[in-house]
C-alpha atoms as a PDB file:
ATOM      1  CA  UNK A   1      69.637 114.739  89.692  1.00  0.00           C
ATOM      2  CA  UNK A   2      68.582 113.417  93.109  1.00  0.00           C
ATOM      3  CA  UNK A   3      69.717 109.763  91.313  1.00  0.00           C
ATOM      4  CA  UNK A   4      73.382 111.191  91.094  1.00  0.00           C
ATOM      5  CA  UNK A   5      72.874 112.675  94.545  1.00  0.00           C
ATOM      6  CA  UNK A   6      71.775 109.440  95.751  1.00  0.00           C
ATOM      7  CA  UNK A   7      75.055 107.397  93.920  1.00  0.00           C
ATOM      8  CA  UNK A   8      77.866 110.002  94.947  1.00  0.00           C
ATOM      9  CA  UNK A   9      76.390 109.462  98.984  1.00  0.00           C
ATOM     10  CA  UNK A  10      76.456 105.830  98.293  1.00  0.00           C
ATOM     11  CA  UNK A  11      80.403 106.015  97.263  1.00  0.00           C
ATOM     12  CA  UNK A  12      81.447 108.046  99.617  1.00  0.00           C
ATOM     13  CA  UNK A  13      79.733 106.024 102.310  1.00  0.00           C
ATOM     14  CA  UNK A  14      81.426 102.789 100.927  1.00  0.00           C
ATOM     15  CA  UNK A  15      85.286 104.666 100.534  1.00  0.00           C
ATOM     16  CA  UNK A  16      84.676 105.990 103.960  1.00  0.00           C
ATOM     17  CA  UNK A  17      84.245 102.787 104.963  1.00  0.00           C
ATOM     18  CA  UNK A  18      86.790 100.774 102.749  1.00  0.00           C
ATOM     19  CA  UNK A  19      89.210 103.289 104.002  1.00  0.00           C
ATOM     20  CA  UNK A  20      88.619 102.730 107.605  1.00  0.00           C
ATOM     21  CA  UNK A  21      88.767  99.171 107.034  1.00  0.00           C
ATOM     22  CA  UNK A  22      92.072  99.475 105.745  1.00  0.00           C
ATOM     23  CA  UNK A  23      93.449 101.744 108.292  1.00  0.00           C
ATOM     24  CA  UNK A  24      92.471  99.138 111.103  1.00  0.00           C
ATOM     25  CA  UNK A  25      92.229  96.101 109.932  1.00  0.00           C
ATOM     26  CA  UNK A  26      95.174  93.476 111.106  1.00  0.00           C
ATOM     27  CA  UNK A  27      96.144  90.973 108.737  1.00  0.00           C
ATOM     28  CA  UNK A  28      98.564  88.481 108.469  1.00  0.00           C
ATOM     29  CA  UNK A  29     100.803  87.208 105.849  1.00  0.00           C
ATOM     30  CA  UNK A  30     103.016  84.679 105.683  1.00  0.00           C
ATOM     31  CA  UNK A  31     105.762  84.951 103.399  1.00  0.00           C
ATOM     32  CA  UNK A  32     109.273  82.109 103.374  1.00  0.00           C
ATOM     33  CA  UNK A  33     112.440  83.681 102.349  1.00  0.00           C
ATOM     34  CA  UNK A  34     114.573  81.600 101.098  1.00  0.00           C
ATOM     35  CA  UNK A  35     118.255  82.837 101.545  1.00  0.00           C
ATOM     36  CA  UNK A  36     121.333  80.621 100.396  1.00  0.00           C
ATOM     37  CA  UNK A  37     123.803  81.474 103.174  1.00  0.00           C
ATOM     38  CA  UNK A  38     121.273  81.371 105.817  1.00  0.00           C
ATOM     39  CA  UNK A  39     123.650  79.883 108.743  1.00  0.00           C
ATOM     40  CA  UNK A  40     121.970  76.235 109.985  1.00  0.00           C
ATOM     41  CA  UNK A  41     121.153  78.143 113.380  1.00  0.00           C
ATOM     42  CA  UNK A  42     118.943  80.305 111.395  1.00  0.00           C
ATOM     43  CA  UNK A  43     116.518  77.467 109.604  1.00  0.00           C
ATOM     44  CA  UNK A  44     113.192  77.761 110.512  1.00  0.00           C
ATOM     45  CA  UNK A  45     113.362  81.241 112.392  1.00  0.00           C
ATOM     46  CA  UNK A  46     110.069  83.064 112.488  1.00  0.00           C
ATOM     47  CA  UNK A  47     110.511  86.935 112.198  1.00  0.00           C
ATOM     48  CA  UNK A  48     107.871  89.028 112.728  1.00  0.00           C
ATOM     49  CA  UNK A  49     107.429  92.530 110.959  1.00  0.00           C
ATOM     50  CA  UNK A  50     105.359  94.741 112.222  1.00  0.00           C
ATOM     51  CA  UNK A  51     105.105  98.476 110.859  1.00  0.00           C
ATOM     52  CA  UNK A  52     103.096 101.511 110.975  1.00  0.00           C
ATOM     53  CA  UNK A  53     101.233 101.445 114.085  1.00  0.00           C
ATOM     54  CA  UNK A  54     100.564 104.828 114.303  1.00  0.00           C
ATOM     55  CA  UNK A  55      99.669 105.039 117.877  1.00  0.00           C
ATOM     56  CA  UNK A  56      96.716 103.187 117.432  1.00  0.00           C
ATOM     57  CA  UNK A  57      94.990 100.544 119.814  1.00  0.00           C
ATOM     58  CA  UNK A  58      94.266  97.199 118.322  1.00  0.00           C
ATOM     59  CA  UNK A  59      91.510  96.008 121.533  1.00  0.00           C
ATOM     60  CA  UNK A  60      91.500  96.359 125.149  1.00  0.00           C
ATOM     61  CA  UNK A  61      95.571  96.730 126.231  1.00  0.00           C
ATOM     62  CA  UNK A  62      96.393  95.846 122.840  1.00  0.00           C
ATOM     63  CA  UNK A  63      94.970  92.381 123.086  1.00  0.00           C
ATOM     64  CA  UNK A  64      93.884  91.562 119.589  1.00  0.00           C
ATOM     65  CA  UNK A  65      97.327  92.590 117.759  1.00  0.00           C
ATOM     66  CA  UNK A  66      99.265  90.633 120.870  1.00  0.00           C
ATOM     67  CA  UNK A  67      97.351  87.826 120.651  1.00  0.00           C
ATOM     68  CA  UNK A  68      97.752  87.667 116.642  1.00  0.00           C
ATOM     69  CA  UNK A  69     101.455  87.913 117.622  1.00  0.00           C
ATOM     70  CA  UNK A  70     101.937  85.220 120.353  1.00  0.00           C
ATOM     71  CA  UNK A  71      99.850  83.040 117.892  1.00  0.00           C
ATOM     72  CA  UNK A  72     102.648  83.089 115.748  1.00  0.00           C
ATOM     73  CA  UNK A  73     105.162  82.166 117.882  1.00  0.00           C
ATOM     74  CA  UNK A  74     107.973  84.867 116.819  1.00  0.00           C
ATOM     75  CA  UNK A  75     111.701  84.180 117.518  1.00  0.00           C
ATOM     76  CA  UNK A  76     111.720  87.695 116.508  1.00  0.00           C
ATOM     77  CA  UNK A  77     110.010  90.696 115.979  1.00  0.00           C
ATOM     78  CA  UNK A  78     111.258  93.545 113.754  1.00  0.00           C
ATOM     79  CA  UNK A  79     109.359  96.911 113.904  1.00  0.00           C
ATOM     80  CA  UNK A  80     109.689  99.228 110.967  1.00  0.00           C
ATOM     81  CA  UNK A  81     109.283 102.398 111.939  1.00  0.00           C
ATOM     82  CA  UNK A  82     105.803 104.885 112.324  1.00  0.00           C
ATOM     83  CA  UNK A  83     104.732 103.408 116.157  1.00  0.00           C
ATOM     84  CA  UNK A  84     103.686 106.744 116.732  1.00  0.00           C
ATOM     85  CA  UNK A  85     101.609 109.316 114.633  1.00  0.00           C
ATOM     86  CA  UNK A  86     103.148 112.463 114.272  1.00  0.00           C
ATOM     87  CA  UNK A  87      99.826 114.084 113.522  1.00  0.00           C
ATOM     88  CA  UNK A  88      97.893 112.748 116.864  1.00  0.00           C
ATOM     89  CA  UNK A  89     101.290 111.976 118.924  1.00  0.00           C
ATOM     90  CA  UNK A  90     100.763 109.454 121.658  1.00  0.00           C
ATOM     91  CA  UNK A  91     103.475 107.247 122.549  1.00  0.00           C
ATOM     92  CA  UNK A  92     101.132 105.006 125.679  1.00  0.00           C
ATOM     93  CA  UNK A  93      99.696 102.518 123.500  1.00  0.00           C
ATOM     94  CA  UNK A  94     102.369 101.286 120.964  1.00  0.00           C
ATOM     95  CA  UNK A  95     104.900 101.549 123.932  1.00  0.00           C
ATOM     96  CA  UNK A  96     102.260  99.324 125.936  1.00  0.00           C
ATOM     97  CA  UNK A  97     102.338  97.057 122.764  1.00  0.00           C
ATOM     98  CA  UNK A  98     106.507  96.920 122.662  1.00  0.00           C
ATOM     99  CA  UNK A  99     106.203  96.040 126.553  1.00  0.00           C
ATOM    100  CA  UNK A 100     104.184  93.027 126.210  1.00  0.00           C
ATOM    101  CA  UNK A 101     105.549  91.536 123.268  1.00  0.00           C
ATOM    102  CA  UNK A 102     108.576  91.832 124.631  1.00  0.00           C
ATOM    103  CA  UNK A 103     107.825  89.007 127.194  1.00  0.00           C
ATOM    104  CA  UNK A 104     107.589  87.167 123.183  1.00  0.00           C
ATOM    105  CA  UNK A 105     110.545  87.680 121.322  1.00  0.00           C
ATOM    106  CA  UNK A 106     113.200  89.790 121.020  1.00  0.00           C
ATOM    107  CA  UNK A 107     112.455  93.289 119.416  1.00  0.00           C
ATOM    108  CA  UNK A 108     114.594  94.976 116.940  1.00  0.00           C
ATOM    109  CA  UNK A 109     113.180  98.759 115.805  1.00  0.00           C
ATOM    110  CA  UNK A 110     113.800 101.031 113.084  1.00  0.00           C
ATOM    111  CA  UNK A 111     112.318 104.438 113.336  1.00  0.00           C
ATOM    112  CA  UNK A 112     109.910 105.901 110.295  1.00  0.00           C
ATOM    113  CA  UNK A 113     109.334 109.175 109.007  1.00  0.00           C
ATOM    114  CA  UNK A 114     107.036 109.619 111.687  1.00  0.00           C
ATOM    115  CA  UNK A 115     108.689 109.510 114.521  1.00  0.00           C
ATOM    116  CA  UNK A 116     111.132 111.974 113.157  1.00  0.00           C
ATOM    117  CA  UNK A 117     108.431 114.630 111.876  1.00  0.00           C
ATOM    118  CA  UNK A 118     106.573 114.282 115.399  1.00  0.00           C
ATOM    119  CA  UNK A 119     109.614 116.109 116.272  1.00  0.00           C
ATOM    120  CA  UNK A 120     109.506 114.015 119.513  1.00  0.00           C
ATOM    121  CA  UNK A 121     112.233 110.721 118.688  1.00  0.00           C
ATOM    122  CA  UNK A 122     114.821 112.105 121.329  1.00  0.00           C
ATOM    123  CA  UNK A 123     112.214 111.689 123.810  1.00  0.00           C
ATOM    124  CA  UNK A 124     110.755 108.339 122.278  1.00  0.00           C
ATOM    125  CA  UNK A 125     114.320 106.726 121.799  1.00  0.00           C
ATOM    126  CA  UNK A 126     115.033 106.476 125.861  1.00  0.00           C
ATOM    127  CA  UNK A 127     111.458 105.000 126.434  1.00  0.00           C
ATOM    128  CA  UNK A 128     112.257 102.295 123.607  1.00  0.00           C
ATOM    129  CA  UNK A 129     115.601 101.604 125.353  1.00  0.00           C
ATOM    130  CA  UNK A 130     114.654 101.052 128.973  1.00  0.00           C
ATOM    131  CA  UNK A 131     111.373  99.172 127.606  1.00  0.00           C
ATOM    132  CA  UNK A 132     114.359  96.458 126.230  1.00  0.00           C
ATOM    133  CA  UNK A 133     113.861  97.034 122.757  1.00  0.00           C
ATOM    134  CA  UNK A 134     117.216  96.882 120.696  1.00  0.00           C
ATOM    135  CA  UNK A 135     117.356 100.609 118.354  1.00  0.00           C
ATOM    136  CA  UNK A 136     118.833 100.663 115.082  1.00  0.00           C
ATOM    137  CA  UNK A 137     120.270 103.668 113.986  1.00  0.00           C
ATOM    138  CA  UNK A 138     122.790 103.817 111.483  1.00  0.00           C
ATOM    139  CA  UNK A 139     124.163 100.841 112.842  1.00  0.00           C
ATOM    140  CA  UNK A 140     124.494  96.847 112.483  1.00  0.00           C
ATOM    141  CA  UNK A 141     123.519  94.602 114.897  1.00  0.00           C
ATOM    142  CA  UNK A 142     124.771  91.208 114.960  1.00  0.00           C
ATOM    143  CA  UNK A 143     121.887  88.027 116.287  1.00  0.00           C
ATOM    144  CA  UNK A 144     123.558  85.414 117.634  1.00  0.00           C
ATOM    145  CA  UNK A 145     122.211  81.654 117.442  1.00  0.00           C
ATOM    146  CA  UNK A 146     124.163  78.731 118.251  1.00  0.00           C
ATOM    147  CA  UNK A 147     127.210  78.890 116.146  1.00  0.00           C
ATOM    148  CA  UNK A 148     125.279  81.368 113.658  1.00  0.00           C
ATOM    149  CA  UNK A 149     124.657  85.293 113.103  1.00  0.00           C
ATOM    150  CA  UNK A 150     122.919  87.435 111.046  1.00  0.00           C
ATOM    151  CA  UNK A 151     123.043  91.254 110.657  1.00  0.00           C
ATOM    152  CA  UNK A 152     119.908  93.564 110.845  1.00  0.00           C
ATOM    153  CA  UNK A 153     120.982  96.788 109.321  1.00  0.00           C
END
């Protein structure tokens, strides 16, 4: 009995911990797209996609996620929604994050199910704005290089 006792601890120790791990972990992949009627201005653009921040810090002032993304030298970075938790709600870190990286690149968000079910967005949305961060909501935007575009939708 106390062997079981012993094993069960043991796993819940490790999913405790494999769960944190996974929850705050940064990682980085690297994926090329290859898209046929990519305009010329458009070869060799490095997007970043970043998603589902959930209010969290990532090091002192958000160094260790801002450092991971100046490393990669974005021409872009494209947020996908859930910068914000709507179970612990607290807007000062990922808006922090957005403010520095926009000295990077160029930000393009999306909002996630999370920022709606906080039931604060209409308070959020302003911040995003004046911060310099382009919102997409039910809308296209048209990027502009050289004689090129693309849309984000």
């Amino acid at each position: 009995m106390e062997v079981y006792i012993l094993g069960a601890l043991v796993g819940l120790i490790l999913l405790i911990v494999f769960l944190h791990s996974q929850n705050n972990t940064l990682s980085i992949t690297k994926i090329d797209v290859p898209i046929k009627a990519l305009p010329n201005a458009f070869e060799g653009v490095n997007i970043i996609h970043l998603s589902d921040i959930h209010g969290k810090r990532f090091g002192k002032n958000q160094q260790s996620l801002i450092e991971k993304v100046n490393a990669c030298k974005p021409d872009y970075i494209l947020v996908t929604g859930d910068l914000i938790d709507h179970r612990r709600y607290n807007e000062q870190w990922p808006l922090f994050l957005l403010q520095q990286l926009r000295k990077t690149a160029p930000i393009y968000f999306v909002t996630g199910n999370h920022e709606f079910t906080s039931g604060k967005y209409e308070q959020l949305h302003p911040k995003l704005i004046q911060l310099g961060v382009q919102v997409i909501r039910n809308a296209v935007v048209s990027i502009k290089r050289e004689q090129g575009h693309i849309h984000v939708v």
